[in-house]
PDB file of N, CA and C in Angstrom:
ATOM      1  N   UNK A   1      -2.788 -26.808  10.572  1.00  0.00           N
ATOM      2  CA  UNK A   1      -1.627 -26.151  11.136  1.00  0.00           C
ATOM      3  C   UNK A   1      -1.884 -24.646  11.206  1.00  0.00           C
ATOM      4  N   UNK A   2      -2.051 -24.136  12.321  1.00  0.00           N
ATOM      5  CA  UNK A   2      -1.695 -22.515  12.499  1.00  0.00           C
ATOM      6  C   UNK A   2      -0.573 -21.962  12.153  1.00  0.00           C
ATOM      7  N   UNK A   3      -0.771 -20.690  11.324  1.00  0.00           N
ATOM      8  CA  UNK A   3       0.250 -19.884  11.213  1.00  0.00           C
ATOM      9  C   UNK A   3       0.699 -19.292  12.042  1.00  0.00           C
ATOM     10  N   UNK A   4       2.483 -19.158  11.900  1.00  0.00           N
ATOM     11  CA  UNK A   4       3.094 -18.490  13.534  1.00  0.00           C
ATOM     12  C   UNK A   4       3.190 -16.925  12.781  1.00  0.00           C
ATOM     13  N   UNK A   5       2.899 -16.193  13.571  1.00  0.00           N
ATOM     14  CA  UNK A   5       2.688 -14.631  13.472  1.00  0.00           C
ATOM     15  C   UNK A   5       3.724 -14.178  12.791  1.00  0.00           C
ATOM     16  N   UNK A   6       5.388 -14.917  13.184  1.00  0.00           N
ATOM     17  CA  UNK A   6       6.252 -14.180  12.632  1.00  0.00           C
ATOM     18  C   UNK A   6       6.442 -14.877  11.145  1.00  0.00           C
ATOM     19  N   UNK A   7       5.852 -15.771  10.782  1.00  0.00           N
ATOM     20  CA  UNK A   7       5.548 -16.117   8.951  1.00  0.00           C
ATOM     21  C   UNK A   7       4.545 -15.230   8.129  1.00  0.00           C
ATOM     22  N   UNK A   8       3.596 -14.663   9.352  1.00  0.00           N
ATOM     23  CA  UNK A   8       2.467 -13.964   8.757  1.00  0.00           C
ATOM     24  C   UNK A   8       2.981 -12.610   8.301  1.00  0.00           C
ATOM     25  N   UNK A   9       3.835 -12.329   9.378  1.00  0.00           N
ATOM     26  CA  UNK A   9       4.858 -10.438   9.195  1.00  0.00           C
ATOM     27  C   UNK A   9       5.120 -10.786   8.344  1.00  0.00           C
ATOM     28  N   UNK A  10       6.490 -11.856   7.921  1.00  0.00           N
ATOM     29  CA  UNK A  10       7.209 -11.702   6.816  1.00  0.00           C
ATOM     30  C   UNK A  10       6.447 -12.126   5.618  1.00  0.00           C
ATOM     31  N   UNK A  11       4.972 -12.618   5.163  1.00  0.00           N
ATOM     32  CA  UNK A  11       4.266 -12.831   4.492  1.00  0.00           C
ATOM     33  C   UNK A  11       3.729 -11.160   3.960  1.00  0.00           C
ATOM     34  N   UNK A  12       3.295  -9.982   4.535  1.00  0.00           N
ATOM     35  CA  UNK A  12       3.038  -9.396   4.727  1.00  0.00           C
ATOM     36  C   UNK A  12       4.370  -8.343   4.710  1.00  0.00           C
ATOM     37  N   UNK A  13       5.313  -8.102   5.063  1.00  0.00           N
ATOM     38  CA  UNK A  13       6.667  -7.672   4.323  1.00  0.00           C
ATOM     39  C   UNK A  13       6.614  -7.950   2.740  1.00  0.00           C
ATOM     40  N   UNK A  14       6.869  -9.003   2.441  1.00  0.00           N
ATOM     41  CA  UNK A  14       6.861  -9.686   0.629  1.00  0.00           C
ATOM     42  C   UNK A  14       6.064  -9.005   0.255  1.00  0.00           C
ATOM     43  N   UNK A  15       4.828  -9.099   0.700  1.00  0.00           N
ATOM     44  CA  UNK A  15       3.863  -8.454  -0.045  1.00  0.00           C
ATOM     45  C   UNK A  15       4.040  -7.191  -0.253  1.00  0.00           C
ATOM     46  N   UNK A  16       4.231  -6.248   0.803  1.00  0.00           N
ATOM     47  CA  UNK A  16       4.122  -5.080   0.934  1.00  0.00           C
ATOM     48  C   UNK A  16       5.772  -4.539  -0.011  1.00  0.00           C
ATOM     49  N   UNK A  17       6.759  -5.111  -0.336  1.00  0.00           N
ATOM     50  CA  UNK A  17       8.048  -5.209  -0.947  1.00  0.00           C
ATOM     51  C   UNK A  17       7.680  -4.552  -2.004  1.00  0.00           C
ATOM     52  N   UNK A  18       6.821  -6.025  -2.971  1.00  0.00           N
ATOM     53  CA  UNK A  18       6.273  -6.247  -4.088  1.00  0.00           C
ATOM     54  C   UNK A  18       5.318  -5.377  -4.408  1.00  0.00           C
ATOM     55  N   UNK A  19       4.588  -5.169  -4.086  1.00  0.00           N
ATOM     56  CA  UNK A  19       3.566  -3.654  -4.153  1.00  0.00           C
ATOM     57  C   UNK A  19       4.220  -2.396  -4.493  1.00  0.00           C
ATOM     58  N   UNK A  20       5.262  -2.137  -3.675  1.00  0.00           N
ATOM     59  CA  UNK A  20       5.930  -1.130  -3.802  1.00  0.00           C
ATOM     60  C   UNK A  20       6.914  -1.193  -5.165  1.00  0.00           C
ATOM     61  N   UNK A  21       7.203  -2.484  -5.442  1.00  0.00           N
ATOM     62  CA  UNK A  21       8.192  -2.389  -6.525  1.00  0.00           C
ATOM     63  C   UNK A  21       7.637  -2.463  -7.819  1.00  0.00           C
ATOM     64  N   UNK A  22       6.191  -3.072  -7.738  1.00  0.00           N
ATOM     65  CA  UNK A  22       5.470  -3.123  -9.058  1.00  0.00           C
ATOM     66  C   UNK A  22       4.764  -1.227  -9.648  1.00  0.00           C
ATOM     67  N   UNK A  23       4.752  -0.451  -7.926  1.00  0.00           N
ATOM     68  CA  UNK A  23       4.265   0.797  -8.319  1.00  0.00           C
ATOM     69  C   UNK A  23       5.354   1.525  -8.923  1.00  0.00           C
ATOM     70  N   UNK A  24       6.570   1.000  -8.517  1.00  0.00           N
ATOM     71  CA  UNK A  24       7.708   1.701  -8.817  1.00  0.00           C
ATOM     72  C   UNK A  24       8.052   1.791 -10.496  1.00  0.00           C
ATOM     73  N   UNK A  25       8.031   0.559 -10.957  1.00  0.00           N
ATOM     74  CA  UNK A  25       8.552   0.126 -12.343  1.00  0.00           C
ATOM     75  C   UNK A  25       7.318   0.573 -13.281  1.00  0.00           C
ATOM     76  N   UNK A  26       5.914   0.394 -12.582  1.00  0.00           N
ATOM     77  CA  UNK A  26       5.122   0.775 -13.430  1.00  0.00           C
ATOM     78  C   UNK A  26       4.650   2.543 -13.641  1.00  0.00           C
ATOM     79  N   UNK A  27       5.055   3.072 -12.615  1.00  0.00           N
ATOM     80  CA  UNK A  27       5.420   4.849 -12.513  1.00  0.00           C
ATOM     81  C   UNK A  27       6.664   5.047 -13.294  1.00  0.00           C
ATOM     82  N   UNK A  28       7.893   4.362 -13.555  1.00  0.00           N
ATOM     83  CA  UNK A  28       8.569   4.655 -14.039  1.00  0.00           C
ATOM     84  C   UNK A  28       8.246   4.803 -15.801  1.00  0.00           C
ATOM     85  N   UNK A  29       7.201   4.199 -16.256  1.00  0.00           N
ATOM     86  CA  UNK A  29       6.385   4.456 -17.590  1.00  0.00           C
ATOM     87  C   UNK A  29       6.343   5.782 -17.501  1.00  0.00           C
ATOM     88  N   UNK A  30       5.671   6.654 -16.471  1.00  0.00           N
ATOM     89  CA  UNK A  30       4.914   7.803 -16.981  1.00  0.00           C
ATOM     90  C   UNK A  30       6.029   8.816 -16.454  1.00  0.00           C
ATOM     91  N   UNK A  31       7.229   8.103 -15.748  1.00  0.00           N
ATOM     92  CA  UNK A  31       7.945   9.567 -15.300  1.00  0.00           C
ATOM     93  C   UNK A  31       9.511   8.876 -16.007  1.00  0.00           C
ATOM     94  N   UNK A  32      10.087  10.520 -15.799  1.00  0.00           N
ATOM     95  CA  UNK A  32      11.635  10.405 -16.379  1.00  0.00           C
ATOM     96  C   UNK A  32      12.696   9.753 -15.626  1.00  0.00           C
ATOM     97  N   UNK A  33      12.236   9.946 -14.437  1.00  0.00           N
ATOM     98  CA  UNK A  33      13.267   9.345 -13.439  1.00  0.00           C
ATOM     99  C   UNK A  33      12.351   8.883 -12.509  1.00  0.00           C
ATOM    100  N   UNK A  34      13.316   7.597 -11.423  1.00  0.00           N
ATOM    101  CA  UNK A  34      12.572   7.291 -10.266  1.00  0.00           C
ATOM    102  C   UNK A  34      13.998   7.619  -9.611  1.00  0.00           C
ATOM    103  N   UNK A  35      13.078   7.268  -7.970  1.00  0.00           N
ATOM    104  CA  UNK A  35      14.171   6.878  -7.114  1.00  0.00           C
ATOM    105  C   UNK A  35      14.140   5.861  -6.387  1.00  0.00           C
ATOM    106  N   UNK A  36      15.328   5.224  -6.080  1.00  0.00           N
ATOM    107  CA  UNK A  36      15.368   3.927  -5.416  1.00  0.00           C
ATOM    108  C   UNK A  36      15.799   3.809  -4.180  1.00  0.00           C
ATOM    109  N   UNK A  37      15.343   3.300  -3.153  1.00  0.00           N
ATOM    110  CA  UNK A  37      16.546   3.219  -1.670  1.00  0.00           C
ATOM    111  C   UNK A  37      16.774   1.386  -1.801  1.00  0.00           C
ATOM    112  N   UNK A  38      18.074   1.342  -1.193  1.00  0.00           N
ATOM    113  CA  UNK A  38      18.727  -0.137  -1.258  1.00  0.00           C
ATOM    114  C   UNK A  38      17.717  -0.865  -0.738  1.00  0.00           C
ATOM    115  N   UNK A  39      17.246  -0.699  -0.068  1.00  0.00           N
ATOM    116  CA  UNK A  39      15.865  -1.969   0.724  1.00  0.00           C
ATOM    117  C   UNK A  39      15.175  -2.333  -0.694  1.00  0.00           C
ATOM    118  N   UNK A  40      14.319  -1.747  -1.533  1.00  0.00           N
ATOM    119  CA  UNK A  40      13.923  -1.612  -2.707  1.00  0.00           C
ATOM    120  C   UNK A  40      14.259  -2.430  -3.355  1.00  0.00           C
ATOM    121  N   UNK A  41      15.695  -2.364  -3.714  1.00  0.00           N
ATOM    122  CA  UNK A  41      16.362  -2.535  -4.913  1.00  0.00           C
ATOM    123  C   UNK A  41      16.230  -4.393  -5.339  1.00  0.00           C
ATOM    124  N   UNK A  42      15.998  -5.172  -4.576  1.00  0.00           N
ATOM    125  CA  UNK A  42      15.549  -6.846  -4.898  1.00  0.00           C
ATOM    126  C   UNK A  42      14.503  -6.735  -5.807  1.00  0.00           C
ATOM    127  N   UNK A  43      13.739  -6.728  -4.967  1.00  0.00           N
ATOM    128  CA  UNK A  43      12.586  -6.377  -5.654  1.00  0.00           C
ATOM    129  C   UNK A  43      11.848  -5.810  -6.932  1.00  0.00           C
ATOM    130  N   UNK A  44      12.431  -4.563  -7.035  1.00  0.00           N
ATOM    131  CA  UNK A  44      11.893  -3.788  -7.802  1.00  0.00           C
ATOM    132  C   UNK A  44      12.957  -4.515  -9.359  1.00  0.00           C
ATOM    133  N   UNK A  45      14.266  -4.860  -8.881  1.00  0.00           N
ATOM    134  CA  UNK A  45      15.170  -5.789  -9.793  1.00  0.00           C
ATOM    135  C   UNK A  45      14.220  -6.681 -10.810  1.00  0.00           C
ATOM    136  N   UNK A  46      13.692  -7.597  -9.910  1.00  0.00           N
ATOM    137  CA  UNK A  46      13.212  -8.565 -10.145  1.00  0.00           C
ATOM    138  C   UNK A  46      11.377  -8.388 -10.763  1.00  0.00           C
ATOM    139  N   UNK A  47      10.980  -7.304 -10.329  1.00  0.00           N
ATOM    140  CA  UNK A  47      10.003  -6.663 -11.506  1.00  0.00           C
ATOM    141  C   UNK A  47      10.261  -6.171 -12.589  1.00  0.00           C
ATOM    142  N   UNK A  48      11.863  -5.403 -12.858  1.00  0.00           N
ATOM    143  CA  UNK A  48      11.554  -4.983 -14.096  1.00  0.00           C
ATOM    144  C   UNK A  48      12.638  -5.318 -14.723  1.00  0.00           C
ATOM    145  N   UNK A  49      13.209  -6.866 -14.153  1.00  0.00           N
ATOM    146  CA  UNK A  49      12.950  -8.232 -15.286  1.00  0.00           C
ATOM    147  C   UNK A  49      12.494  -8.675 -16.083  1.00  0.00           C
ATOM    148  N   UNK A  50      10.834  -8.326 -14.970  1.00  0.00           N
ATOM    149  CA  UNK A  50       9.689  -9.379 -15.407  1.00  0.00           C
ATOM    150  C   UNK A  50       9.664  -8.628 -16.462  1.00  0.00           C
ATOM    151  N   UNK A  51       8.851  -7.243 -16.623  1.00  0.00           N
ATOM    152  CA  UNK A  51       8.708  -6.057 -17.429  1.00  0.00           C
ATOM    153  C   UNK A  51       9.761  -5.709 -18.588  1.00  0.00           C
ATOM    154  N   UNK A  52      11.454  -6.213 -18.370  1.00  0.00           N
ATOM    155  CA  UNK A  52      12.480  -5.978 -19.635  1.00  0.00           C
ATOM    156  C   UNK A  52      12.832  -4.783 -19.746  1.00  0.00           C
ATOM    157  N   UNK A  53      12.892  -3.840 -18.600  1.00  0.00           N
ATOM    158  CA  UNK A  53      12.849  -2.530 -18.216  1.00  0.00           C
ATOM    159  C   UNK A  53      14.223  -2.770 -18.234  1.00  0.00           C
ATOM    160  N   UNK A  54      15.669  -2.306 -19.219  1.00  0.00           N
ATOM    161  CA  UNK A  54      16.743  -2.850 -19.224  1.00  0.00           C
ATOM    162  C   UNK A  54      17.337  -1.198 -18.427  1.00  0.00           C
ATOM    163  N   UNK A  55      17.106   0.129 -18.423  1.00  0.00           N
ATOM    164  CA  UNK A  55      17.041   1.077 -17.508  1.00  0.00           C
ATOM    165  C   UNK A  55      17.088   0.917 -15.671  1.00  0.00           C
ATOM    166  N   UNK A  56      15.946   0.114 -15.864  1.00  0.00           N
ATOM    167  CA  UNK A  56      16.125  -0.013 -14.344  1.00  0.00           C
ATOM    168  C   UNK A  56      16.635  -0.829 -14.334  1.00  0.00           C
ATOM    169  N   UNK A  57      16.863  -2.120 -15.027  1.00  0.00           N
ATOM    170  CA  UNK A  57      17.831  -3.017 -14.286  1.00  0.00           C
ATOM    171  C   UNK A  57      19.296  -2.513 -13.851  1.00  0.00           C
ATOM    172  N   UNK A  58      19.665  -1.943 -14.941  1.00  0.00           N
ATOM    173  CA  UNK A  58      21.021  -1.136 -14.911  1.00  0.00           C
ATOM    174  C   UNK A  58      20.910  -0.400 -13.206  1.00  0.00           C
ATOM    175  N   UNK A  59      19.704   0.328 -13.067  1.00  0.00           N
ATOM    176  CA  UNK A  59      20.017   1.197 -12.282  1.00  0.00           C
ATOM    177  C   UNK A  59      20.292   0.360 -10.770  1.00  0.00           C
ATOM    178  N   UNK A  60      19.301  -0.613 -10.512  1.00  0.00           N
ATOM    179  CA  UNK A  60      19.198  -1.439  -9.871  1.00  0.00           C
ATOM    180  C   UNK A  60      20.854  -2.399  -9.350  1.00  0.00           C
ATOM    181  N   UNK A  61      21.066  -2.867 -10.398  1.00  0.00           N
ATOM    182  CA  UNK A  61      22.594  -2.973 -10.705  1.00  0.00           C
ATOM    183  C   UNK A  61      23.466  -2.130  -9.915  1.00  0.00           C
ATOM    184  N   UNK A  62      23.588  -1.085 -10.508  1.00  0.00           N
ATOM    185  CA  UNK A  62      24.145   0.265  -9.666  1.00  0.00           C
ATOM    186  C   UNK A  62      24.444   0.118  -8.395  1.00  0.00           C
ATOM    187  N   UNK A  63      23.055   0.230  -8.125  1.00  0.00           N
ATOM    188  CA  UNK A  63      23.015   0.759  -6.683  1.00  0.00           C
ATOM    189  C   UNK A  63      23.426  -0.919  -5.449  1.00  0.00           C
ATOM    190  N   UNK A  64      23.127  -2.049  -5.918  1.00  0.00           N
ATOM    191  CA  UNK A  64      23.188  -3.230  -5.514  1.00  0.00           C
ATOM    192  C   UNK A  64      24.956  -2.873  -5.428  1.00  0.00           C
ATOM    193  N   UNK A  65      25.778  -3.054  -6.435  1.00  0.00           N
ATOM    194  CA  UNK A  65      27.245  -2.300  -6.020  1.00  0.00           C
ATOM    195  C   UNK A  65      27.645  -1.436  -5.551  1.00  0.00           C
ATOM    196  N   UNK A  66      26.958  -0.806  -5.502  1.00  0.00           N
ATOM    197  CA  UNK A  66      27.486   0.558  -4.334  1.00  0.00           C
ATOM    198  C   UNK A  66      27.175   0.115  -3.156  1.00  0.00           C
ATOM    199  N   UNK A  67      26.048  -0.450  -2.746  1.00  0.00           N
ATOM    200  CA  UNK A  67      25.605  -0.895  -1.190  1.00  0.00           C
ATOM    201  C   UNK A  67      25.668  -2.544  -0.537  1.00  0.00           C
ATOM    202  N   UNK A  68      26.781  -2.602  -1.960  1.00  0.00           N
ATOM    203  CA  UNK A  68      26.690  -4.207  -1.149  1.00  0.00           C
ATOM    204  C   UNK A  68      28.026  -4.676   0.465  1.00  0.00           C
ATOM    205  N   UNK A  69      27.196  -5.209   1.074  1.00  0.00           N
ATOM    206  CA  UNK A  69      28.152  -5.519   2.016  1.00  0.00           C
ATOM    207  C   UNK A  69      27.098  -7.268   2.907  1.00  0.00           C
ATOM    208  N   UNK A  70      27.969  -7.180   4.007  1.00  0.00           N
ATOM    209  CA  UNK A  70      27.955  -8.628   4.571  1.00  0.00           C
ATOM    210  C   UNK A  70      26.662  -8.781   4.705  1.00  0.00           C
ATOM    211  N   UNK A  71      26.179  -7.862   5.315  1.00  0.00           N
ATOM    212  CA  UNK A  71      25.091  -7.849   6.153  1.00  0.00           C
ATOM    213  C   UNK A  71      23.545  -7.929   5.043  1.00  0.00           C
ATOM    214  N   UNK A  72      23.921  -7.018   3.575  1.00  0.00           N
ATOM    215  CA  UNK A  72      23.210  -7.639   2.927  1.00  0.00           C
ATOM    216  C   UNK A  72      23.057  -8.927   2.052  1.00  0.00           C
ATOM    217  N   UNK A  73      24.820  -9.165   2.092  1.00  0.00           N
ATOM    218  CA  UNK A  73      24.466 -10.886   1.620  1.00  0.00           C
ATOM    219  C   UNK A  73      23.708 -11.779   2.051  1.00  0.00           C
ATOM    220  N   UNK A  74      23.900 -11.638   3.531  1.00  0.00           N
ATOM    221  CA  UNK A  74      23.393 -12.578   4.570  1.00  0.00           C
ATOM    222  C   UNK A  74      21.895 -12.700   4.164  1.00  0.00           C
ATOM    223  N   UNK A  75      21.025 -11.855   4.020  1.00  0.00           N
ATOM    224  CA  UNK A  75      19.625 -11.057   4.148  1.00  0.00           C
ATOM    225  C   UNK A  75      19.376 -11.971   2.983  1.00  0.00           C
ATOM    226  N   UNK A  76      19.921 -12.333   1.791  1.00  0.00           N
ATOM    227  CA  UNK A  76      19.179 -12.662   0.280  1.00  0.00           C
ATOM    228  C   UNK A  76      20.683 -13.761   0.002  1.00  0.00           C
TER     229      UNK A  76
END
């Protein structure tokens, strides 16, 4: 079975998500603060889960209530 291009993008999105959220949580070791934009915020959630980073979850938290609406329910 060939892959259809638009499984390969969103294969390649995930990835590129996850990259970003593992640099995020793991920079957040060496610095005092990060910053987050709502696109982010799944993700990087769900890394520093993994990690027990109870800081960012909070922050993560946060910001997931401040920006929640329809359009991101729909999405996740």
């Amino acid at each position: 079975m060939t892959p259809r291009p638009e499984n390969l993008f969103y294969l390649l999105l995930m990835y590129n998500s996850l990259f970003v959220a593992l640099y995020t949580v793991l920079g957040s070791l060496y610095l005092d603060e990060i910053t987050l934009e709502p696109i982010e915020v799944v993700p990087t959630l769900a890394t520093a889960t993994l990690f027990q980073l109870e800081g960012i979850i909070d922050q993560c938290a946060e910001i997931m209530i401040e920006t929640v609406n329809a359009e991101v329910c729909i999405l996740h």
